[in-house]
Protein backbone atom coordinates (compact mmCIF):
# COMPACT_ATOMS: atom_id res chain seq x y z
CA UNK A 1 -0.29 -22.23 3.43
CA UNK A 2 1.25 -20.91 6.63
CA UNK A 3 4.35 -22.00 5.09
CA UNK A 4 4.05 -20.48 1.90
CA UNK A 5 2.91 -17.41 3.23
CA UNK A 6 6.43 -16.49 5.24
CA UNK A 7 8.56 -17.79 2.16
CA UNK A 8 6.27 -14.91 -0.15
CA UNK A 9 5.68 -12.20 2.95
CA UNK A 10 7.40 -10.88 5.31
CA UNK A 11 6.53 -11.16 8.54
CA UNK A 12 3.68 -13.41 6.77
CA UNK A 13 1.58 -10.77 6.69
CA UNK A 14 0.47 -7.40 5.26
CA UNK A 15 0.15 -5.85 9.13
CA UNK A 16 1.73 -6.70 12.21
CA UNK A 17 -0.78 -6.41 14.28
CA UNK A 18 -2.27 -9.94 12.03
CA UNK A 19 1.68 -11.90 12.86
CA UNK A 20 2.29 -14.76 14.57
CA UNK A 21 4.23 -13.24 17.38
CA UNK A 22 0.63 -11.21 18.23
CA UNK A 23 -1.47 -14.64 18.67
CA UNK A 24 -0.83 -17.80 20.69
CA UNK A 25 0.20 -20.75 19.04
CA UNK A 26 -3.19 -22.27 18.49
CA UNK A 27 -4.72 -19.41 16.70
CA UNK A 28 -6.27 -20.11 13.62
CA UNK A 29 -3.45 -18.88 11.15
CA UNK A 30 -5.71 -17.46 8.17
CA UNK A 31 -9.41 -16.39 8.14
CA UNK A 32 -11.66 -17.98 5.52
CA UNK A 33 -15.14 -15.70 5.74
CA UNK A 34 -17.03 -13.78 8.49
CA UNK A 35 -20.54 -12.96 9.08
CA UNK A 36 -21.91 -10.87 11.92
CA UNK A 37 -19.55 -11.55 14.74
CA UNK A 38 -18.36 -14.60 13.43
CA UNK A 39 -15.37 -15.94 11.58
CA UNK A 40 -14.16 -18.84 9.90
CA UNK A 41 -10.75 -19.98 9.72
CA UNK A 42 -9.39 -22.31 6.77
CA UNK A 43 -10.38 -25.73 8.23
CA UNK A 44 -14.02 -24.71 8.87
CA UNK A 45 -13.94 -23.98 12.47
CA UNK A 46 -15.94 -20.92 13.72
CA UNK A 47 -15.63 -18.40 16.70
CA UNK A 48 -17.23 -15.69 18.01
CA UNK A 49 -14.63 -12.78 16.74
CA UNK A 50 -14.34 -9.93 19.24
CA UNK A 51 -10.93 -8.62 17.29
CA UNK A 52 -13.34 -7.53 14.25
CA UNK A 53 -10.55 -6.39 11.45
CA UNK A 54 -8.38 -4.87 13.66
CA UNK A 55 -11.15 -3.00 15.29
CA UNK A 56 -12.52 -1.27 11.71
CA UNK A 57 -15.67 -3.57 11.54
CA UNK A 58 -18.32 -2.02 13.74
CA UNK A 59 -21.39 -3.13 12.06
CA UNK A 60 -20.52 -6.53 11.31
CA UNK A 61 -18.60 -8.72 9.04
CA UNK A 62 -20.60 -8.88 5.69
CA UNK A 63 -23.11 -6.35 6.50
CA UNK A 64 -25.60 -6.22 4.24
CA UNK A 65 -26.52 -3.19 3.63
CA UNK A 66 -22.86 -2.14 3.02
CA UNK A 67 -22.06 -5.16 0.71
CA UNK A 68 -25.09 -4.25 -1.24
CA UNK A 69 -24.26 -0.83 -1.79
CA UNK A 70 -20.58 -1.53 -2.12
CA UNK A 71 -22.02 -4.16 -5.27
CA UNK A 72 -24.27 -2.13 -6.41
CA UNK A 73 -21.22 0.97 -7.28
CA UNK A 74 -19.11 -2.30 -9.14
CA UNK A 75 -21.63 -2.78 -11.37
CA UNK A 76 -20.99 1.02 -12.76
CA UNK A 77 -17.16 0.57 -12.37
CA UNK A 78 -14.80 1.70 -9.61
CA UNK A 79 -11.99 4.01 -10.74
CA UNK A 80 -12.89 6.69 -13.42
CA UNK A 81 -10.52 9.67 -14.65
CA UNK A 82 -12.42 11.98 -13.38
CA UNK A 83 -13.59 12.57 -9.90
CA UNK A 84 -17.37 10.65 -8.83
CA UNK A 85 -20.45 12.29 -7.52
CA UNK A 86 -19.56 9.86 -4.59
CA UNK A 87 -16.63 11.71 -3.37
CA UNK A 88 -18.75 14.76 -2.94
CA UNK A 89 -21.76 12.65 -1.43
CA UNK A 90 -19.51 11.60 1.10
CA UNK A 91 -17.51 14.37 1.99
CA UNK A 92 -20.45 16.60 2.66
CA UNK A 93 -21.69 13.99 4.92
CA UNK A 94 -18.86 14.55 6.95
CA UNK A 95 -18.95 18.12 7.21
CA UNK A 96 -22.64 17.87 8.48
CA UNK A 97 -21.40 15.36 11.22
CA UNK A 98 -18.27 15.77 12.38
CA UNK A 99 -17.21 19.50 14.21
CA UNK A 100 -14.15 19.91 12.92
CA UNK A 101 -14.70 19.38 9.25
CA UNK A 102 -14.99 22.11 6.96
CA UNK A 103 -13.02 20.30 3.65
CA UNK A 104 -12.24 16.47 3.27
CA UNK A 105 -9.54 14.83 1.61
CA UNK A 106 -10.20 10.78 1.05
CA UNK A 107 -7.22 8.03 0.48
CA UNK A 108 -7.21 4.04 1.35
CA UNK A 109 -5.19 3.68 4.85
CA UNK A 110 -5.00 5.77 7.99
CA UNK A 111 -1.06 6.39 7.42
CA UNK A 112 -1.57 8.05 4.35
CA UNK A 113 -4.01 10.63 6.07
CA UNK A 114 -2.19 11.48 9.45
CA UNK A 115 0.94 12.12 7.71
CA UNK A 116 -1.00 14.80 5.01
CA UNK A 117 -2.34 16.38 8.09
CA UNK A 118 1.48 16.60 9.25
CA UNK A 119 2.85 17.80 5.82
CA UNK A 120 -0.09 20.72 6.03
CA UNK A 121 0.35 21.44 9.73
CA UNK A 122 4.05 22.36 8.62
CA UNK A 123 3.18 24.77 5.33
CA UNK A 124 0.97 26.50 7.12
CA UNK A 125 3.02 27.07 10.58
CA UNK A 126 6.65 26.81 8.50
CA UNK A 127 7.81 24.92 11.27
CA UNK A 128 9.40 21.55 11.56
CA UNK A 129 8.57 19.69 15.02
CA UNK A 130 6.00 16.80 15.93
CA UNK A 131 4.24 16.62 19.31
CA UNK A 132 3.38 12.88 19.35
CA UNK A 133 1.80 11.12 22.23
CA UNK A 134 3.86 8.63 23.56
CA UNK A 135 1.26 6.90 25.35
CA UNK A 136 -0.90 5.97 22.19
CA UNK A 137 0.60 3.05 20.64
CA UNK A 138 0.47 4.00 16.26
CA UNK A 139 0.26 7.10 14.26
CA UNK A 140 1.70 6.23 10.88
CA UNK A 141 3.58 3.46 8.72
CA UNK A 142 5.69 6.98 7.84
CA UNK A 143 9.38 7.84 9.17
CA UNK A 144 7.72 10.58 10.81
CA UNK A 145 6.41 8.76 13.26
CA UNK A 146 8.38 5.52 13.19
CA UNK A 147 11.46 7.39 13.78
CA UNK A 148 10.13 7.89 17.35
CA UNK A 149 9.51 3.84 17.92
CA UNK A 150 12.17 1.23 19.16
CA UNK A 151 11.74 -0.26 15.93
CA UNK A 152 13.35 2.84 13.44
CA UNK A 153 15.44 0.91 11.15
CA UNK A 154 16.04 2.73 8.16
CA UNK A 155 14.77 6.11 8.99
CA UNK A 156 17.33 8.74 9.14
CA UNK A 157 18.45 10.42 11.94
CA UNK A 158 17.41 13.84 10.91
CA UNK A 159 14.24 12.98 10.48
CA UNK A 160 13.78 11.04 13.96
CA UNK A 161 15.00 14.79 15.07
CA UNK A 162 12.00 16.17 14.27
CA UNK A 163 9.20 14.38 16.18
CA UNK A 164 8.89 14.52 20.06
CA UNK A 165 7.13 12.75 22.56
CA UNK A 166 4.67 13.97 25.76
CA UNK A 167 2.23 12.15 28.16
CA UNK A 168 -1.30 11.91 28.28
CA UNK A 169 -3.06 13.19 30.76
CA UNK A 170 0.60 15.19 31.72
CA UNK A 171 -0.55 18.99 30.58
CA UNK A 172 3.00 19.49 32.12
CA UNK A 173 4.67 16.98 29.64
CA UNK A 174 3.20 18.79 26.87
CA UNK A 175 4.22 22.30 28.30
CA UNK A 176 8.31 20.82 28.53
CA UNK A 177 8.37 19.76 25.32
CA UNK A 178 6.78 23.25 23.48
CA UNK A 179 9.61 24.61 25.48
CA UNK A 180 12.60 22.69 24.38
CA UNK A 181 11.36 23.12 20.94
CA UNK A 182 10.47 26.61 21.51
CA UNK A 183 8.60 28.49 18.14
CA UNK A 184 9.23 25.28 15.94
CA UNK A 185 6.40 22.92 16.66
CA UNK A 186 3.98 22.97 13.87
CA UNK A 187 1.57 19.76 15.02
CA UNK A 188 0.42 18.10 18.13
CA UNK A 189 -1.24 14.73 17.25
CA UNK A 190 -3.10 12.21 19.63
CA UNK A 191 -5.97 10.22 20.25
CA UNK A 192 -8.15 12.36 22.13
CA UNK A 193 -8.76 9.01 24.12
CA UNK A 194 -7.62 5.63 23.95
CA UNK A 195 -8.36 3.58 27.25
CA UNK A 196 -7.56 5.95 29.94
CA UNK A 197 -10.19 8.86 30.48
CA UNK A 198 -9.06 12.15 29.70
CA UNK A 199 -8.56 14.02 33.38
CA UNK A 200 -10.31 17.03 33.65
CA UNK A 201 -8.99 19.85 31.50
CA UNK A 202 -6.85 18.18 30.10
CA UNK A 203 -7.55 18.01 26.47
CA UNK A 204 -8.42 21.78 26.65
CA UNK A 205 -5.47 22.04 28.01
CA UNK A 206 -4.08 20.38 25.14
CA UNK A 207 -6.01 23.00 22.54
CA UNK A 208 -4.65 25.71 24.43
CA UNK A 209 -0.96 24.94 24.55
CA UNK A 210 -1.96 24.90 20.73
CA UNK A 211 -3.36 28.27 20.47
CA UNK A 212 -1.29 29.90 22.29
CA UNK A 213 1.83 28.72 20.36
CA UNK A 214 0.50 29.06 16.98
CA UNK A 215 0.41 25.18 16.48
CA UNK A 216 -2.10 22.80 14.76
CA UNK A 217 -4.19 20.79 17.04
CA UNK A 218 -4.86 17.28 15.37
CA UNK A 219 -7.27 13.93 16.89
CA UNK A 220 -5.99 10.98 15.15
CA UNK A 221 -9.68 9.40 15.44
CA UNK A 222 -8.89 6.22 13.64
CA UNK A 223 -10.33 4.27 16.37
CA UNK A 224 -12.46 6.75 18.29
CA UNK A 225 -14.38 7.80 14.84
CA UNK A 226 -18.21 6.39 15.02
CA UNK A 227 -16.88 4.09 17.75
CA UNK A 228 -17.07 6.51 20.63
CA UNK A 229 -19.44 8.81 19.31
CA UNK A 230 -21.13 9.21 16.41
CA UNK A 231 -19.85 12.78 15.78
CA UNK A 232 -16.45 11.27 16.86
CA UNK A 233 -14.74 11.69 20.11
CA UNK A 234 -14.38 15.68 19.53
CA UNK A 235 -17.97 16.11 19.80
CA UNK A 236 -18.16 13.96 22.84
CA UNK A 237 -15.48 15.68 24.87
CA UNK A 238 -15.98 18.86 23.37
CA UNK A 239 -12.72 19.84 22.06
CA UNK A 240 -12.38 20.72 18.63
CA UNK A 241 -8.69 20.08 16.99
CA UNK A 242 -7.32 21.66 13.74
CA UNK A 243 -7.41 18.47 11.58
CA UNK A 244 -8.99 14.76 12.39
CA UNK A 245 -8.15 11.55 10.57
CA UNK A 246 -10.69 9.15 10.57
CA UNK A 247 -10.45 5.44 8.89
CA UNK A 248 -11.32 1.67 10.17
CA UNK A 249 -14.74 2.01 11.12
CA UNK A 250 -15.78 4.70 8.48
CA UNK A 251 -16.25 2.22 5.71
CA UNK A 252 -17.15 -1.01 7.79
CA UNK A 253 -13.51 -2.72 6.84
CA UNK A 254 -13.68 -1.58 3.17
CA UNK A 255 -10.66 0.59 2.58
CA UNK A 256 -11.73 4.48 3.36
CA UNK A 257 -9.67 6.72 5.13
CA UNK A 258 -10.25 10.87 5.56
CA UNK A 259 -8.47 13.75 6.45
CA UNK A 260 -10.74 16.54 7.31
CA UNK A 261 -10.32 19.71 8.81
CA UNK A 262 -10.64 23.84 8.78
CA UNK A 263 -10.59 25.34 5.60
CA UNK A 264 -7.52 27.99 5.52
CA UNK A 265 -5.37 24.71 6.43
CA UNK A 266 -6.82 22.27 4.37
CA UNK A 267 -7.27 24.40 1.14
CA UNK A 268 -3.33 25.01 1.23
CA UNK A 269 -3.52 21.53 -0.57
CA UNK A 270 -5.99 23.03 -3.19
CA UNK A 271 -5.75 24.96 -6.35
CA UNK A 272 -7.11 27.60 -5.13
CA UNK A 273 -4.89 29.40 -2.43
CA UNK A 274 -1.96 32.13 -3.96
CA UNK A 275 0.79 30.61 -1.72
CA UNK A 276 3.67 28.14 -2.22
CA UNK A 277 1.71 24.31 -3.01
CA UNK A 278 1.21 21.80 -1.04
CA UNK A 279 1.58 18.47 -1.82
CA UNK A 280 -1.58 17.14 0.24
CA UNK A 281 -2.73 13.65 -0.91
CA UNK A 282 -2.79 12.25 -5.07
CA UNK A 283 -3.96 8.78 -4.76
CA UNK A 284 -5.07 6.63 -7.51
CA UNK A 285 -7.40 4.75 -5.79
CA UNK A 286 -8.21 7.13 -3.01
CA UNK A 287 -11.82 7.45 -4.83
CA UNK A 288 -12.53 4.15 -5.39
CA UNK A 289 -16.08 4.85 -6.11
CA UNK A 290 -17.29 0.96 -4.27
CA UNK A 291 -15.31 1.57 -1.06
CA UNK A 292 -16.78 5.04 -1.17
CA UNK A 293 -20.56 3.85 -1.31
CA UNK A 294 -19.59 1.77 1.75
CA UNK A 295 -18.30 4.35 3.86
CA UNK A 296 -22.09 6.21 2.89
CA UNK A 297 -24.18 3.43 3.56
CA UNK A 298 -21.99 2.49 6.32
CA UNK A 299 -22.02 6.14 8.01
CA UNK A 300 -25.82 6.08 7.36
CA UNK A 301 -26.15 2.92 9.46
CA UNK A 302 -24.32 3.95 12.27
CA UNK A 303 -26.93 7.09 12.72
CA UNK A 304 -29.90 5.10 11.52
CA UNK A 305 -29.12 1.93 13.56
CA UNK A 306 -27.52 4.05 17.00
CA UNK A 307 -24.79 2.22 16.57
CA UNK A 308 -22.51 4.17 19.42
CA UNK A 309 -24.93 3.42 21.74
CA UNK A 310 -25.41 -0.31 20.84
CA UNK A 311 -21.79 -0.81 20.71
CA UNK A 312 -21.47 0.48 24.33
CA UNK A 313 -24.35 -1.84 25.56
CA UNK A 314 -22.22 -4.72 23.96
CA UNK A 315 -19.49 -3.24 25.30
CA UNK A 316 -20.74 -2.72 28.74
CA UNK A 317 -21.97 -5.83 29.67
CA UNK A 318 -18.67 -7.77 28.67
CA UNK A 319 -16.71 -5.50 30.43
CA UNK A 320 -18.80 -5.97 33.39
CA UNK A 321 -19.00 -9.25 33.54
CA UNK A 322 -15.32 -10.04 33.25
CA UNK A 323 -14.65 -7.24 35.69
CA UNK A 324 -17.42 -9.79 37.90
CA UNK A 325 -15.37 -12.94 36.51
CA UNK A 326 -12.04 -11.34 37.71
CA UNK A 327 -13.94 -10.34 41.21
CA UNK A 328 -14.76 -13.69 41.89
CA UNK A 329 -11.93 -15.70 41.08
CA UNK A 330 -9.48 -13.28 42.91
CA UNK A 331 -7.47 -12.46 39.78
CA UNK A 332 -8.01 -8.70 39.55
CA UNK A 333 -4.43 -7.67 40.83
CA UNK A 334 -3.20 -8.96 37.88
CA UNK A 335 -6.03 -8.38 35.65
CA UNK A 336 -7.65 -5.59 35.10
CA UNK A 337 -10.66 -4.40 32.68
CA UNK A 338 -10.21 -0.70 31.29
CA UNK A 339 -11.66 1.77 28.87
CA UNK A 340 -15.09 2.78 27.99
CA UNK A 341 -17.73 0.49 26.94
CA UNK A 342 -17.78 1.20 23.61
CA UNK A 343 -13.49 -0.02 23.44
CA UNK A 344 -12.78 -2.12 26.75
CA UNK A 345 -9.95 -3.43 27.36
CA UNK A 346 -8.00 -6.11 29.53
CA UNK A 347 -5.00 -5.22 31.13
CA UNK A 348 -2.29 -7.86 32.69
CA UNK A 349 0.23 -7.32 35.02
CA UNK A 350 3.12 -9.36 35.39
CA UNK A 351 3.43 -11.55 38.92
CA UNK A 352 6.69 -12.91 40.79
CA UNK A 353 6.34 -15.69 38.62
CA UNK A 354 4.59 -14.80 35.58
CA UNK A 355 5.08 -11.79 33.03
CA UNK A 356 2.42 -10.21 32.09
CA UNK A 357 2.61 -10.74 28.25
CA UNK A 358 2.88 -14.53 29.18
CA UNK A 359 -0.43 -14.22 30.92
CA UNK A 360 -2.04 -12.17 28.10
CA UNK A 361 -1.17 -14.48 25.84
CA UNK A 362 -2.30 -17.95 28.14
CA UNK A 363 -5.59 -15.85 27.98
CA UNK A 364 -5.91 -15.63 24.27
CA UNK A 365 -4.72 -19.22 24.12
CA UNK A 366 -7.71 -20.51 26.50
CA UNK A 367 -10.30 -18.39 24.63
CA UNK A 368 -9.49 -19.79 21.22
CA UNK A 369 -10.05 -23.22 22.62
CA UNK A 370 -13.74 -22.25 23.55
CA UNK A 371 -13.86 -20.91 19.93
CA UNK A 372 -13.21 -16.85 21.08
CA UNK A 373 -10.73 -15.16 19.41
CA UNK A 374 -9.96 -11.96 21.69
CA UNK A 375 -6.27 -10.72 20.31
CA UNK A 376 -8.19 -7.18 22.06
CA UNK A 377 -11.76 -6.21 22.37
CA UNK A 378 -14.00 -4.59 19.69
CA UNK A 379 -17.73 -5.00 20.47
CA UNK A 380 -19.67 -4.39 16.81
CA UNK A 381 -23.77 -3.94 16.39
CA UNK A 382 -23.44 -7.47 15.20
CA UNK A 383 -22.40 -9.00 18.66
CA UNK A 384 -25.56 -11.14 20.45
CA UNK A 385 -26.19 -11.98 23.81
CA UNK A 386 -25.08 -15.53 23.25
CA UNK A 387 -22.32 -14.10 22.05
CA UNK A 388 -21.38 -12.06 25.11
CA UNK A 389 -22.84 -15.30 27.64
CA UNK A 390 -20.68 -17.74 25.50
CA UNK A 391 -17.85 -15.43 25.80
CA UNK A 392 -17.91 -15.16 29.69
CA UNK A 393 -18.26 -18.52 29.80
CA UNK A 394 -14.86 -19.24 28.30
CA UNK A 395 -13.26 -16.11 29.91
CA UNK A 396 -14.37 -17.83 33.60
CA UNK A 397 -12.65 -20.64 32.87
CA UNK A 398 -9.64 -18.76 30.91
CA UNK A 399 -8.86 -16.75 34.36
CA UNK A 400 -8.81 -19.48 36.30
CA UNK A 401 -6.23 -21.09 34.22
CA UNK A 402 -4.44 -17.65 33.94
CA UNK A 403 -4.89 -17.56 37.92
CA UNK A 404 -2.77 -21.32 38.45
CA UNK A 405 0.31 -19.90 36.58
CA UNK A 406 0.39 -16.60 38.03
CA UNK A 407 0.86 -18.56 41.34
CA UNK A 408 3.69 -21.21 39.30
CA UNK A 409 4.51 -19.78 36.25
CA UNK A 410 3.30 -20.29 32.86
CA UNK A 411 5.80 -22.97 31.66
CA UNK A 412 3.52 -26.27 31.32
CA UNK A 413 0.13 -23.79 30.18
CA UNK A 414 1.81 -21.80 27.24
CA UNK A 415 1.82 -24.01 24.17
CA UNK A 416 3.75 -21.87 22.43
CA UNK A 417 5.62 -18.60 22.96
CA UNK A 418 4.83 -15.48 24.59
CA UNK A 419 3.26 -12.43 22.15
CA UNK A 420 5.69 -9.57 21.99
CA UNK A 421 5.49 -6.34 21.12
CA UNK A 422 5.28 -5.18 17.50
CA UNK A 423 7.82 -2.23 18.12
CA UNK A 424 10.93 -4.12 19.19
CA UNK A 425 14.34 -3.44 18.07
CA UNK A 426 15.29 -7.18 17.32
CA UNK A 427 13.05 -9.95 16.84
């Protein structure tokens, strides 16, 4: 199947971030089924899943009351000519949770929303430059964006023109690059966190670089949405952007993506403003009325269950223990554990004898062999406490391992190659 798969697919398949340059060589190459924090590859063999569809399942795989509802909607059909009473349903739900939503626009994929909230942040500014941050790692599948990556084959040079780059946490970054583009930025996008804290002021900061030069402020919330708060991250660092694009988590894996944001900006994509039109989002399957009743029974579990907060416990006591783990076996110079609780993450740094990638991926390697598979950490509502004991477990004995070829390299440990980046000029 592996086989077949590369002959049919590129790359083998439909994301990068799922390739076989991302895993070690003993990953399982396909996923059969998932339930809870559990997965299943082809040949039957089950671990405890802590990458959790690239981080968009935060209940759990299979949830129940999500498949339910999502089966439920099928039975009624999916895709009508005319718009469902779900769309409304769920956009008002939106607007009553999240603080910068005041209209909602839904499609399938996070792409297809970030770069809408681009197109509108340039009609209504009639300006041409991006802001991106350079420190958070994906925007958009779009040349937009991808014109700013190593890996900008085919998108042209004009258009790689037009986005720029600043540092988080580097108010000072941000202030250079309004200059050099001085009265034609029309966007700032970021994450208003990913796993380094925002420093104090700084995303207000950020909003009022925005302000004062008459550009839109937008949170790319993809992975911060319901994750880190509820309400999203805006409502837990109290900054509210211009636009927010929210996806993975909102439908618990099932294909839901949203752009939301203030009115006079978002209604420039209706059919109700005089001006020139915008050409927002048209998507057939955008209302797809079974992902839709996902995304509302998911949403209503996350409030319901406290998910945020159960996800941080999870969270929490991984991260501490590995940061323990690490402690005690004298491997935190080149290990480190980052982020909040609720998204934790494990850093590796390269030694005289070891790069760091080489160690991240002897890691992986050693987990899958205890039946972990931890490309990256996503703690769900679904993870146990066996889950998080069985896990530490494994990681002790993965760090030591990691520990002996820091010291002598990782030649003889690595069964395979190293993981690379996804944005890399040549394979």
């Amino acid at each position: 199947m592996h086989r077949r798969a590369h002959e049919l697919i590129p790359a083998g398949a439909h994301t990068y971030s799922k390739g076989d340059d991302q895993f070690p060589e003993n990953a399982p190459a396909f996923i059969a089924r998932g339930k809870g924090s559990h997965v299943w590859d082809t040949d039957g063999n089950e671990f405890i899943d802590w990458g959790m569809g690239l981080r968009s399942v935060l209940l759990g795989h299979a949830f129940p009351d999500v498949v339910d509802a999502a089966k439920a909607q099928l039975d009624l059909g999916q895709n009508f000519v005319r718009p469902s009473p779900l769309e409304v349903e769920l956009a008002e739900r939106l607007v009553d949770l999240i603080p910068s939503a005041e209209m909602v626009k839904f499609a399938k994929n996070g792409s297809d929303v970030t770069t809408a909230a681009v197109r509108l942040a340039r009609a209504a500014t009639g300006r041409n430059v991006v802001l991106v941050c350079a420190d958070h790692p994906f925007f958009s599948v779009d040349d937009w964006f991808i014109g700013s990556t190593p890996m900008d084959a085919g998108v042209p040079d004009a258009t790689k023109a037009l986005t720029r780059t600043f540092r988080y946490n580097d108010l000072e970054s941000l202030g250079e690059a309004f200059a050099a583009n001085e009265g034609d930025v029309a966007a700032v996008i970021l994450e208003a966190m990913a796993f380094q804290e925002p420093a104090p002021g700084f995303l207000e900061g950020v909003r009022a670089l925005c302000t004062t030069n008459g550009s839109v402020l937008i949170f790319d919330e993809m992975i911060t949405g319901f994750r880190f708060a509820l309400r999203g991250a805006q409502s837990l660092f109290g900054v509210t952007p211009d636009l927010s694009t929210f996806g993975k988590a909102i439908g618990n894996g099932f294909a839901v993506a949203a752009l939301v944001g203030r009115r006079e900006i978002m209604e420039l994509g209706g059919l109700r403003q005089p001006g020139d039109r915008v050409f927002l989002l048209s998507t057939t399957h955008g209302g797809e009325t079974h992902a839709l009743a996902a995304a509302l029974a998911s949403v209503g579990a996350y409030e319901r269950l406290g998910v945020a907060e159960a996800v941080a416990s999870v969270g929490g006591a991984l991260q501490e223990g590995l940061t323990s783990i690490a402690d005690d076996l004298g491997v935190s110079e080149f290990v480190a554990v980052l982020g909040r609780p609720c998204s934790p993450t494990l850093l590796f740094r390269e030694t005289e004898r070891a790069s760091a990638a080489g160690l991240r991926t002897l890691f992986m390697q050693e987990m899958v062999e205890a039946g972990i598979l931890m490309p990256y950490i996503a703690p769900s509502y679904s993870h146990s406490s066996d889950d998080i004991s069985r896990t530490l477990e494994a990681a002790r004995t993965a760090f030591d391992v990691v520990a002996q070829a820091a010291e002598s390299g990782t030649n003889g440990f690595l069964r395979g190659p190293e993981v690379k980046p996804v944005f890399r000029r040549f394979n």
